[in-house]
PDB file of N, CA and C in Angstrom:
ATOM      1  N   UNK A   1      -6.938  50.570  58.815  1.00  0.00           N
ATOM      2  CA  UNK A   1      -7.174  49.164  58.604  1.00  0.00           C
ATOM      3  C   UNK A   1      -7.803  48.983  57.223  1.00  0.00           C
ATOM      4  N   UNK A   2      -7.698  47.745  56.590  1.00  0.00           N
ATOM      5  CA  UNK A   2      -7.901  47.369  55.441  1.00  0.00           C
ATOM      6  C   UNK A   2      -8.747  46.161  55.798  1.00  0.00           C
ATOM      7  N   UNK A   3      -9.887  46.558  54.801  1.00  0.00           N
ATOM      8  CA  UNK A   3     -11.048  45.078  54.987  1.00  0.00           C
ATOM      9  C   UNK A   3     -11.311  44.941  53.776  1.00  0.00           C
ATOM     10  N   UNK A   4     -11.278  43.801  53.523  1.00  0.00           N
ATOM     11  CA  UNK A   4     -11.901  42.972  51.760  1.00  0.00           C
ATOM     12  C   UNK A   4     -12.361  41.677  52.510  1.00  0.00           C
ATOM     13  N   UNK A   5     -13.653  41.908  51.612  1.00  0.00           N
ATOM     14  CA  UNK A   5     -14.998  41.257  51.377  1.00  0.00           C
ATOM     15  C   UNK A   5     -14.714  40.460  50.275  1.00  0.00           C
ATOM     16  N   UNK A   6     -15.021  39.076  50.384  1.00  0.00           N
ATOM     17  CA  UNK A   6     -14.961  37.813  49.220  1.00  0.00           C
ATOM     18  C   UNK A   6     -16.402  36.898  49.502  1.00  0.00           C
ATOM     19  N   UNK A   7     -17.104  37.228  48.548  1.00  0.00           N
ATOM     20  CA  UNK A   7     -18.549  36.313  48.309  1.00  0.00           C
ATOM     21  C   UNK A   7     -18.937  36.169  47.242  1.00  0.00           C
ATOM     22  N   UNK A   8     -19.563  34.952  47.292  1.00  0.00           N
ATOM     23  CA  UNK A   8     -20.186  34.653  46.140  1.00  0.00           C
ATOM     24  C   UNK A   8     -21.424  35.299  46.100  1.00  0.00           C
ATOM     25  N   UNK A   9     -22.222  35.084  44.787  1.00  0.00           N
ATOM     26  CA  UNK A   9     -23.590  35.377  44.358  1.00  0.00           C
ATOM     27  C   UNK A   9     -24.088  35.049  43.645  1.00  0.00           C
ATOM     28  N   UNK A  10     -25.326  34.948  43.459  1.00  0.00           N
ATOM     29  CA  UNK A  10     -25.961  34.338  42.393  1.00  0.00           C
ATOM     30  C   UNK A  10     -27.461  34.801  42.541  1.00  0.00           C
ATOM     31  N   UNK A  11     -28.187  35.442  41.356  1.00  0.00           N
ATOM     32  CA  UNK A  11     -29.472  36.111  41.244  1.00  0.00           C
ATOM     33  C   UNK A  11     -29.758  36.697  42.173  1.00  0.00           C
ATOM     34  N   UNK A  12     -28.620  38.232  42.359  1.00  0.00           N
ATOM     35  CA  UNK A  12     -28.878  39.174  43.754  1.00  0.00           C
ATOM     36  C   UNK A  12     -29.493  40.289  43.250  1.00  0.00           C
ATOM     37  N   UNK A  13     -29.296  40.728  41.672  1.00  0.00           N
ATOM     38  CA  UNK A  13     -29.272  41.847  41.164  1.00  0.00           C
ATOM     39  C   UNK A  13     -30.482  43.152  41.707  1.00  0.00           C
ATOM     40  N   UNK A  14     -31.686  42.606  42.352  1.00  0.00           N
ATOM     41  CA  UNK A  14     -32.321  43.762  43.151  1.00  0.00           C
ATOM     42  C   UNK A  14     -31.503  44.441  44.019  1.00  0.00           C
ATOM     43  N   UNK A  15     -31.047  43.619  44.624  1.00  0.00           N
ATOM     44  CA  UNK A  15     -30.131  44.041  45.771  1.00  0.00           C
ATOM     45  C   UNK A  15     -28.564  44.428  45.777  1.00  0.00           C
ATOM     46  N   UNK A  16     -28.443  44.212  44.665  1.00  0.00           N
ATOM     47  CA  UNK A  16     -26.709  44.545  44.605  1.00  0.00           C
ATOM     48  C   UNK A  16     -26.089  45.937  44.741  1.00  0.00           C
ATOM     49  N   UNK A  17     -26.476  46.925  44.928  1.00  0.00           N
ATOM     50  CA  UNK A  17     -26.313  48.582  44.998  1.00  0.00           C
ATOM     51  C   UNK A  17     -26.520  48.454  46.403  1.00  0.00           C
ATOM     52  N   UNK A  18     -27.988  47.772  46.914  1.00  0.00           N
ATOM     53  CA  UNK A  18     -27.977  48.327  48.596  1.00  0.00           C
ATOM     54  C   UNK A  18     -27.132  47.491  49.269  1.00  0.00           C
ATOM     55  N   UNK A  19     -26.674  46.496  48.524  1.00  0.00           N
ATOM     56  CA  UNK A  19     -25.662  45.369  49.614  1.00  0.00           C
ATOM     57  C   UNK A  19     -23.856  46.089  49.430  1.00  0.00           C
ATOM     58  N   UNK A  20     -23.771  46.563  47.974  1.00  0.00           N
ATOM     59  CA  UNK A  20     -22.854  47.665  47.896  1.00  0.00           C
ATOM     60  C   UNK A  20     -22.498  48.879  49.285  1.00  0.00           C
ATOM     61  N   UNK A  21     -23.878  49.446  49.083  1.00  0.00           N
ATOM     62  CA  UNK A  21     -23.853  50.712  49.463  1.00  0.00           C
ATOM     63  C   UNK A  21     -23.811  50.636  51.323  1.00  0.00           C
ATOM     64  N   UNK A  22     -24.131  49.316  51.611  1.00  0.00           N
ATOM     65  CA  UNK A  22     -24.149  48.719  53.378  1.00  0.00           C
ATOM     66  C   UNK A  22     -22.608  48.376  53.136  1.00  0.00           C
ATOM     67  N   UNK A  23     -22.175  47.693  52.683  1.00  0.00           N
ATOM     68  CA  UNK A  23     -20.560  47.275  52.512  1.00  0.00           C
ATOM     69  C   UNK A  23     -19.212  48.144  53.160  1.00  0.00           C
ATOM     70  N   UNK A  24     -19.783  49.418  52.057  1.00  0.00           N
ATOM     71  CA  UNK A  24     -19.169  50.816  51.584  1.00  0.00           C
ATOM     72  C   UNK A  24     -19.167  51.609  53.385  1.00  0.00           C
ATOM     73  N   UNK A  25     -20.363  51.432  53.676  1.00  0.00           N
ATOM     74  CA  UNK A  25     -20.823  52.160  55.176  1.00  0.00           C
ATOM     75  C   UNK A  25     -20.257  51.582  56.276  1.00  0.00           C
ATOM     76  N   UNK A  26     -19.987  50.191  56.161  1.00  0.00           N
ATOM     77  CA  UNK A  26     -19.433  49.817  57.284  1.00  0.00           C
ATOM     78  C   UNK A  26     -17.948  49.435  57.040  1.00  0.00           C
ATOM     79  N   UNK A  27     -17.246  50.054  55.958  1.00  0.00           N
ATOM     80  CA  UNK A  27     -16.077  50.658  56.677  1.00  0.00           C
ATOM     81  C   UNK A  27     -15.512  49.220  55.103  1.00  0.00           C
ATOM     82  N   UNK A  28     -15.426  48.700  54.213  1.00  0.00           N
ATOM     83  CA  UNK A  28     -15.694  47.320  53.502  1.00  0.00           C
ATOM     84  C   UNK A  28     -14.527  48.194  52.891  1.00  0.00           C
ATOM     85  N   UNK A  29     -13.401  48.132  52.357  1.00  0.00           N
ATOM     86  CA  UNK A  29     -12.409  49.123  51.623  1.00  0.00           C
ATOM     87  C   UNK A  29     -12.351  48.018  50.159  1.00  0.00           C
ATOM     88  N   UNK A  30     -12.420  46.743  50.007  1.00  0.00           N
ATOM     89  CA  UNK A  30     -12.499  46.293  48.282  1.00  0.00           C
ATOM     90  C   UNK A  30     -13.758  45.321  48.594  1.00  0.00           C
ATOM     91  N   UNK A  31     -14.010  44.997  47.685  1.00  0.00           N
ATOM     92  CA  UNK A  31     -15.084  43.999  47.089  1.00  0.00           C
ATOM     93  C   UNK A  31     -14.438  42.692  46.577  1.00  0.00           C
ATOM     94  N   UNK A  32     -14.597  41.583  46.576  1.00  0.00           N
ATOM     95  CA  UNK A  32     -14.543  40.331  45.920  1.00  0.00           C
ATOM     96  C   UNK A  32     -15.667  39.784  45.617  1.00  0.00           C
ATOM     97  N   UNK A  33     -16.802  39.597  44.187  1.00  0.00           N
ATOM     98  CA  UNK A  33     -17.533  39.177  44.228  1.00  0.00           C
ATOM     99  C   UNK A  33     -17.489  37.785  43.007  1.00  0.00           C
ATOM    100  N   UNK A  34     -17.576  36.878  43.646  1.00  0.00           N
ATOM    101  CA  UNK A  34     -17.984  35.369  42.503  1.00  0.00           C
ATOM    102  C   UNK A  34     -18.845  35.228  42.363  1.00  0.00           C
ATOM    103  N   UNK A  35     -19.496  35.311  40.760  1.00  0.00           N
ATOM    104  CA  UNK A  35     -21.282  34.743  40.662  1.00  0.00           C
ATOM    105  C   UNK A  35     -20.899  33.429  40.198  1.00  0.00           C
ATOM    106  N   UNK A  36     -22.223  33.170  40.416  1.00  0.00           N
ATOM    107  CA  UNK A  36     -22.264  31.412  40.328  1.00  0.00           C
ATOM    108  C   UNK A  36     -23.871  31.594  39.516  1.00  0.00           C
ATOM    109  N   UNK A  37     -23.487  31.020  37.942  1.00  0.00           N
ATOM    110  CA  UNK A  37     -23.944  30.349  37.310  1.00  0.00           C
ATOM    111  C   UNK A  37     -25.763  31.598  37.237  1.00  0.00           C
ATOM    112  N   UNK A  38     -25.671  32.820  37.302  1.00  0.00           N
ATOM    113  CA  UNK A  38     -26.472  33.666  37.143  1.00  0.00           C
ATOM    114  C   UNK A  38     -27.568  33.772  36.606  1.00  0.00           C
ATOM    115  N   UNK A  39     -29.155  33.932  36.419  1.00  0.00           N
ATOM    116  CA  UNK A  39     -29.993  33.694  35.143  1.00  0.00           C
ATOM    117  C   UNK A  39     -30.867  34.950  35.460  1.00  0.00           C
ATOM    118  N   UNK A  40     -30.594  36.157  36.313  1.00  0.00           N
ATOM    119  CA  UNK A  40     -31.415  37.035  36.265  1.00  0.00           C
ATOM    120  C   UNK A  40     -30.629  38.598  35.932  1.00  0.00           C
ATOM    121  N   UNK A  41     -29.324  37.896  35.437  1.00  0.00           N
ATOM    122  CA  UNK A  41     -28.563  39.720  34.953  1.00  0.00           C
ATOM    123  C   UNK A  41     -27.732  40.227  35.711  1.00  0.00           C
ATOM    124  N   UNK A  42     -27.745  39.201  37.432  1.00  0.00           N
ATOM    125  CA  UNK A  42     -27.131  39.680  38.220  1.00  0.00           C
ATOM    126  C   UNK A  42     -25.052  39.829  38.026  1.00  0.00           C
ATOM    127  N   UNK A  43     -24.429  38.958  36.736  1.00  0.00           N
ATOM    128  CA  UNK A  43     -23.389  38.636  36.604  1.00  0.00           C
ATOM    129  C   UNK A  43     -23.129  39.830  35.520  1.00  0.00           C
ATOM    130  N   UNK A  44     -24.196  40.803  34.657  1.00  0.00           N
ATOM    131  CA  UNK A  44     -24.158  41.872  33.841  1.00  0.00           C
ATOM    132  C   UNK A  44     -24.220  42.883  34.791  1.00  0.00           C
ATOM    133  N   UNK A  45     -24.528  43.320  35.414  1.00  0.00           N
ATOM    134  CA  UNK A  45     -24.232  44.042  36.802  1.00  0.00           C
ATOM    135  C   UNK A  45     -23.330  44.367  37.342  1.00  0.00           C
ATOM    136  N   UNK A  46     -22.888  42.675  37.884  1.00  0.00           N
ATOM    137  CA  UNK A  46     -21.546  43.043  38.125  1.00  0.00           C
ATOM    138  C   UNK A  46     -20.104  43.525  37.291  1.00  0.00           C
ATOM    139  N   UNK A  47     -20.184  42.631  36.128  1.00  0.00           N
ATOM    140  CA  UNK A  47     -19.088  42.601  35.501  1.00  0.00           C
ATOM    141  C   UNK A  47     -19.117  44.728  34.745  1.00  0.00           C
ATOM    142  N   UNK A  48     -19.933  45.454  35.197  1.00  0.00           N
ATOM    143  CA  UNK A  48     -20.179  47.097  35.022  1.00  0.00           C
ATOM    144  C   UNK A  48     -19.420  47.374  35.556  1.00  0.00           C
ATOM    145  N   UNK A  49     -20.448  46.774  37.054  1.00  0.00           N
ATOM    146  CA  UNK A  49     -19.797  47.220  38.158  1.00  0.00           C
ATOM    147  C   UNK A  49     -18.091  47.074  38.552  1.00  0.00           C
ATOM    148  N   UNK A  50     -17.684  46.043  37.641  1.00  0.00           N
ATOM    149  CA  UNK A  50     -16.106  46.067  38.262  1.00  0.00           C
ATOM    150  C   UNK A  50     -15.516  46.758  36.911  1.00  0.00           C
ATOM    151  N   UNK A  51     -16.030  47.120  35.733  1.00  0.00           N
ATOM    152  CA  UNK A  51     -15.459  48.007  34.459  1.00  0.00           C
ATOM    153  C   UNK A  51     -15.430  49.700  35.945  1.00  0.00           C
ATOM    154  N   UNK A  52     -16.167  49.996  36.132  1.00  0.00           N
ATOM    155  CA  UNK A  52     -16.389  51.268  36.956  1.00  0.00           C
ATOM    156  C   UNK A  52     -15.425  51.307  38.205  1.00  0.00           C
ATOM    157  N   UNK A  53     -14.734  50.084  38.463  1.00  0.00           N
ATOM    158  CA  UNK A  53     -13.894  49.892  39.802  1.00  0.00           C
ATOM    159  C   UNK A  53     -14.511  50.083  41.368  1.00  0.00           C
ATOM    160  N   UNK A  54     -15.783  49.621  41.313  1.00  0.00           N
ATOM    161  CA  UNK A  54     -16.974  49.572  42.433  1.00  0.00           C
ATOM    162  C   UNK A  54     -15.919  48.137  43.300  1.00  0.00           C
ATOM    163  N   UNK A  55     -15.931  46.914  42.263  1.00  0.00           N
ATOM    164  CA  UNK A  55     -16.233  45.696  43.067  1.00  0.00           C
ATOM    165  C   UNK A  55     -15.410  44.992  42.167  1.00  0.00           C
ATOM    166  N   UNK A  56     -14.662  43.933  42.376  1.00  0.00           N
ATOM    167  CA  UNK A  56     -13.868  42.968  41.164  1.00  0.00           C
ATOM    168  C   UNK A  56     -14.944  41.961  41.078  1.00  0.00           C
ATOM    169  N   UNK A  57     -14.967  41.380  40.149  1.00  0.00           N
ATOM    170  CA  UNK A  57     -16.064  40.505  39.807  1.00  0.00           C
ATOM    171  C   UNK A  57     -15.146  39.444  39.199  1.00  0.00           C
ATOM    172  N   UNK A  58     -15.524  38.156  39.472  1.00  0.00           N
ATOM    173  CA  UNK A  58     -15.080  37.087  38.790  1.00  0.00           C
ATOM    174  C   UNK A  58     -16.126  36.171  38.773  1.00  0.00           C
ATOM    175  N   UNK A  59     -15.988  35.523  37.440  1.00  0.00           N
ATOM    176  CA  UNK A  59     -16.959  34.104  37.425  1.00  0.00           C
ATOM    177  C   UNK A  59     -16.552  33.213  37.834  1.00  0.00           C
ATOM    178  N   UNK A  60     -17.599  32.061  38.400  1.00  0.00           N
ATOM    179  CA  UNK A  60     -16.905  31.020  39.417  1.00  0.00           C
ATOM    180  C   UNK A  60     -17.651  29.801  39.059  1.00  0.00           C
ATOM    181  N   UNK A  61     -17.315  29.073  37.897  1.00  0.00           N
ATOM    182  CA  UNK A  61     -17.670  28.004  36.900  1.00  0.00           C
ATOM    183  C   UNK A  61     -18.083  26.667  38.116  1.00  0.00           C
ATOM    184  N   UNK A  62     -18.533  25.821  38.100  1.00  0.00           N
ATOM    185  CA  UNK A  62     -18.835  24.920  38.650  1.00  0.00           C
ATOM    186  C   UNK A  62     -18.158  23.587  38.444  1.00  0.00           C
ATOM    187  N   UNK A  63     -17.368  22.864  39.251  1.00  0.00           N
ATOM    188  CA  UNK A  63     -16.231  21.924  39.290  1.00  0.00           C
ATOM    189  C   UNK A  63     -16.744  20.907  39.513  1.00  0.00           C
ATOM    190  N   UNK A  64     -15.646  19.977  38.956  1.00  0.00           N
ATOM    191  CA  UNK A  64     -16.224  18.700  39.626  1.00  0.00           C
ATOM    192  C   UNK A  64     -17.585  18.305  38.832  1.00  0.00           C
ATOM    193  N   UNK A  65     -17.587  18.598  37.671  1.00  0.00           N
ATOM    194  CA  UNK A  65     -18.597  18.513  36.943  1.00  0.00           C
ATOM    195  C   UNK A  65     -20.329  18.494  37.429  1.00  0.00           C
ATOM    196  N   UNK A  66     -20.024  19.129  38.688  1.00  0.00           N
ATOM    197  CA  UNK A  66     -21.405  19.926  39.083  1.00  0.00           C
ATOM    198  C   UNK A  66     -21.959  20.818  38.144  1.00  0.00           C
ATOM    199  N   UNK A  67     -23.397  20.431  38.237  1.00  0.00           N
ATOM    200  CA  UNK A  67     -23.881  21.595  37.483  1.00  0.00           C
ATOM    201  C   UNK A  67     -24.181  23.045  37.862  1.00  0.00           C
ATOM    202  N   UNK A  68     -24.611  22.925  38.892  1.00  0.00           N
ATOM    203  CA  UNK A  68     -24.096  24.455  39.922  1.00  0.00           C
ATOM    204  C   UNK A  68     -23.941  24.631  41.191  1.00  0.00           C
ATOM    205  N   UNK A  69     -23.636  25.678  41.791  1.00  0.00           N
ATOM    206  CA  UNK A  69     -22.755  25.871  42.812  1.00  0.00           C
ATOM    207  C   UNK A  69     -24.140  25.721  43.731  1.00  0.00           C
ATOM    208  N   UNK A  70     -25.435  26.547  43.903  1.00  0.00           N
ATOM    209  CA  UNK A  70     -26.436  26.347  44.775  1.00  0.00           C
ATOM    210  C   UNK A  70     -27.546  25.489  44.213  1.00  0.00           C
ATOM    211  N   UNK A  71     -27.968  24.605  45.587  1.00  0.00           N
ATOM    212  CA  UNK A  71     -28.746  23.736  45.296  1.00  0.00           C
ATOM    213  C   UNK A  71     -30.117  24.141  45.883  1.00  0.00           C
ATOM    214  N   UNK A  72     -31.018  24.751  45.234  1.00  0.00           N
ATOM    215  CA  UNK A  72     -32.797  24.999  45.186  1.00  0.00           C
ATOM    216  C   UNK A  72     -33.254  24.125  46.086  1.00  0.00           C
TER     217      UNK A  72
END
């Protein structure tokens, strides 16, 4: 069986290796990850992480002339 994972993110970067590495364990065969609008490095991380073929990374711009995807 084949499982792919599609989520967004935004300022995960402590956690992005152990949320990887839980993924990986329970059986997760690709990654889809969208950051949204990032300010702690977490979108430099990723975009490594998918040069290394860990996780595909895409940016996920904010529409609709929202200014961002999560609201504080």
């Amino acid at each position: 069986m084949h499982i792919t994972s599609i989520t967004p993110m935004k300022d995960e970067v402590p956690f992005i290796l152990d949320w990887i590495a839980y993924h990986l364990l329970i059986g997760i065969n690709d990654m889809f990850v969208f950051s949204n609008d990032c300010m702690d490095g977490t979108n430099i991380m990723l975009k490594r992480l998918d040069e290394m073929g860990i996780v595909r990374h895409l940016t996920n711009p904010p529409v609709f002339n929202n200014k961002t995807h999560h609201h504080w």
